[in-house]
Protein backbone atom coordinates (compact mmCIF):
# COMPACT_ATOMS: atom_id res chain seq x y z
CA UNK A 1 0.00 0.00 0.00
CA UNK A 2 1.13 3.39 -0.58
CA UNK A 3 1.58 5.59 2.33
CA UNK A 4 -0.61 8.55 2.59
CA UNK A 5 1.92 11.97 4.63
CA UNK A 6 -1.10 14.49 4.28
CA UNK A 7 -4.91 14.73 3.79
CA UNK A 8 -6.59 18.20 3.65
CA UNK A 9 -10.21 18.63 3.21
CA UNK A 10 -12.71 21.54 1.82
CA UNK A 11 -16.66 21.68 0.69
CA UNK A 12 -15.80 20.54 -2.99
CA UNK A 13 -11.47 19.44 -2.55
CA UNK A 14 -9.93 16.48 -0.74
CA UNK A 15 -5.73 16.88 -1.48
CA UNK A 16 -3.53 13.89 -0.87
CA UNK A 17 0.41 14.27 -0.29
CA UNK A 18 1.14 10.39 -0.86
CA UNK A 19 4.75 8.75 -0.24
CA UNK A 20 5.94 8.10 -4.20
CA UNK A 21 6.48 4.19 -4.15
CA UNK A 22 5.92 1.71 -7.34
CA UNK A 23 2.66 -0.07 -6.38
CA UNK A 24 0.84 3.97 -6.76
CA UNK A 25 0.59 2.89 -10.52
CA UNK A 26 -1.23 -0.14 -10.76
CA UNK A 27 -3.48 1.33 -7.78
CA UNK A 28 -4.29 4.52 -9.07
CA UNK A 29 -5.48 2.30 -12.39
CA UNK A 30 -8.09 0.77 -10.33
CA UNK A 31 -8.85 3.90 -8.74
CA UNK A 32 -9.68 5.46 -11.50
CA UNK A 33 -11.82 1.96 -12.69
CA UNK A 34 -13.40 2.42 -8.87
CA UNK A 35 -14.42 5.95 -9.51
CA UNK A 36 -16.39 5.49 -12.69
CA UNK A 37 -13.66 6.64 -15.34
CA UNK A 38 -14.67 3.28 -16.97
CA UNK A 39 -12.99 -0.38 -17.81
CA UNK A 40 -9.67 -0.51 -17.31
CA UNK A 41 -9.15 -2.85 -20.78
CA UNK A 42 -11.31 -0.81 -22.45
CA UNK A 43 -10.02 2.68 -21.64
CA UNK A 44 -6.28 4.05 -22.95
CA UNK A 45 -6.37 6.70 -20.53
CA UNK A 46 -6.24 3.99 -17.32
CA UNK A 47 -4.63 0.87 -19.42
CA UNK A 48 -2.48 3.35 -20.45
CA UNK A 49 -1.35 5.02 -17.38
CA UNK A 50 1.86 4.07 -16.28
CA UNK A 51 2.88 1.76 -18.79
CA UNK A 52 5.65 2.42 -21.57
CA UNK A 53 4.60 1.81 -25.34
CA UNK A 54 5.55 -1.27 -27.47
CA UNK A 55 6.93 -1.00 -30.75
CA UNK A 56 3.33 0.10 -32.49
CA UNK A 57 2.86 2.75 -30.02
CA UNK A 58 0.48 1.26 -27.93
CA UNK A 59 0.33 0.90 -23.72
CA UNK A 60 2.03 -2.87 -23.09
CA UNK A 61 0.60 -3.74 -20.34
CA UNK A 62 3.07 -6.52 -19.48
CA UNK A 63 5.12 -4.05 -18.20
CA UNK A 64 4.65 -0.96 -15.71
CA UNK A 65 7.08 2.26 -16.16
CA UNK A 66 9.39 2.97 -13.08
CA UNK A 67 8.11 5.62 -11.33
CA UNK A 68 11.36 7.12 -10.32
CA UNK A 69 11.32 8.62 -13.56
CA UNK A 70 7.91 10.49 -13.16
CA UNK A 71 9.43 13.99 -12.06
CA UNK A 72 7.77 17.04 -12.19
CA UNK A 73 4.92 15.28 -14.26
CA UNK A 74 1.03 16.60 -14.15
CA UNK A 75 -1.70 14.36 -15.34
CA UNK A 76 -5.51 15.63 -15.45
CA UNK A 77 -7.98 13.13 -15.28
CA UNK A 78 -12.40 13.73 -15.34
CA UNK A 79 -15.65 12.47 -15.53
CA UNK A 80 -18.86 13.66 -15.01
CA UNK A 81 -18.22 13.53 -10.94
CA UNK A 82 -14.71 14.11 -10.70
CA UNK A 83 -11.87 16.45 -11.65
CA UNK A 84 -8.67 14.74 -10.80
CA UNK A 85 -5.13 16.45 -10.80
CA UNK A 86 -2.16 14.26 -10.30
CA UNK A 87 1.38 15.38 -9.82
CA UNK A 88 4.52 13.51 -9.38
CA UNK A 89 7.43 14.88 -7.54
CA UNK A 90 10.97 14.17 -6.84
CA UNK A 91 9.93 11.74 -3.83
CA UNK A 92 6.25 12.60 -3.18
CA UNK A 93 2.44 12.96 -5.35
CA UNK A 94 0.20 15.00 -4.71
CA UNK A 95 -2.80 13.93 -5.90
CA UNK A 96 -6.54 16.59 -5.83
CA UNK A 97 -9.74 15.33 -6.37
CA UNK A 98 -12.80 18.00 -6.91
CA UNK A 99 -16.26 16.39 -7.38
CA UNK A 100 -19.41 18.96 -7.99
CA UNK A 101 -21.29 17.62 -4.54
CA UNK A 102 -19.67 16.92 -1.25
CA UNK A 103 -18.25 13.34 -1.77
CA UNK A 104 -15.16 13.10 0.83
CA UNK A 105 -16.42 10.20 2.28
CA UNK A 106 -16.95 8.37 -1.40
CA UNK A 107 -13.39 10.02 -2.69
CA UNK A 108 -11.43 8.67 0.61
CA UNK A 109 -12.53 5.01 0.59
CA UNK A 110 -11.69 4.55 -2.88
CA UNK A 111 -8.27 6.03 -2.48
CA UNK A 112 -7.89 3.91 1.16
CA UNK A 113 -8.16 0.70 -1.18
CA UNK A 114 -4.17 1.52 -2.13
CA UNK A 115 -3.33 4.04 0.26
CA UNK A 116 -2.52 4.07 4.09
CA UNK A 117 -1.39 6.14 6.70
């Protein structure tokens, strides 16, 4: 599991400063599967995510990226409940989730399901 550092909260905000370890990829996948962003195997954005490209310039998904090398990287992900903003640091990610209605409760136990404290 990846260690959560920080949680802040607000009306429409909740803002995670996570510890950056190798496992956040393949969790954040089904995160984003978890919070309606759709199929993993169906969806390049999550399949995608994380993974380096084969020779055709597709995700493989044999293989996961190393996440050392995400460094001052920004990814924006949304639906039609969520607005997520992820950014990778040199040994933390800070990862922002927005929703339109209060949903703290709903945002935090998907993000518990790979994250600690």
């Amino acid at each position: 599991m990846v260690k959560i550092f920080g949680l802040s909260k607000f009306e429409f905000h909740t803002f995670y400063e996570l510890k950056k370890e190798q496992d956040f990829l393949s969790g954040f996948r089904k995160c984003l599967v978890d919070m309606g962003f759709g199929e993993e195997k169906y969806n390049i954005e999550i399949y995608g995510f994380g993974r380096p490209n084969d020779k055709d310039a597709e995700p493989d998904t044999s293989k996961e990226e190393d996440i050392k090398d995400y460094i001052d990287k920004h990814y924006f992900f949304q639906n039609n409940e969520f607005m997520i903003d992820l950014v990778f640091g040199k040994d933390k990610i800070f990862l922002m989730v927005a929703s339109k209605k209060n949903k703290q409760q709903e945002i935090s136990k998907k993000v518990q399901k790979f994250c600690d404290f």
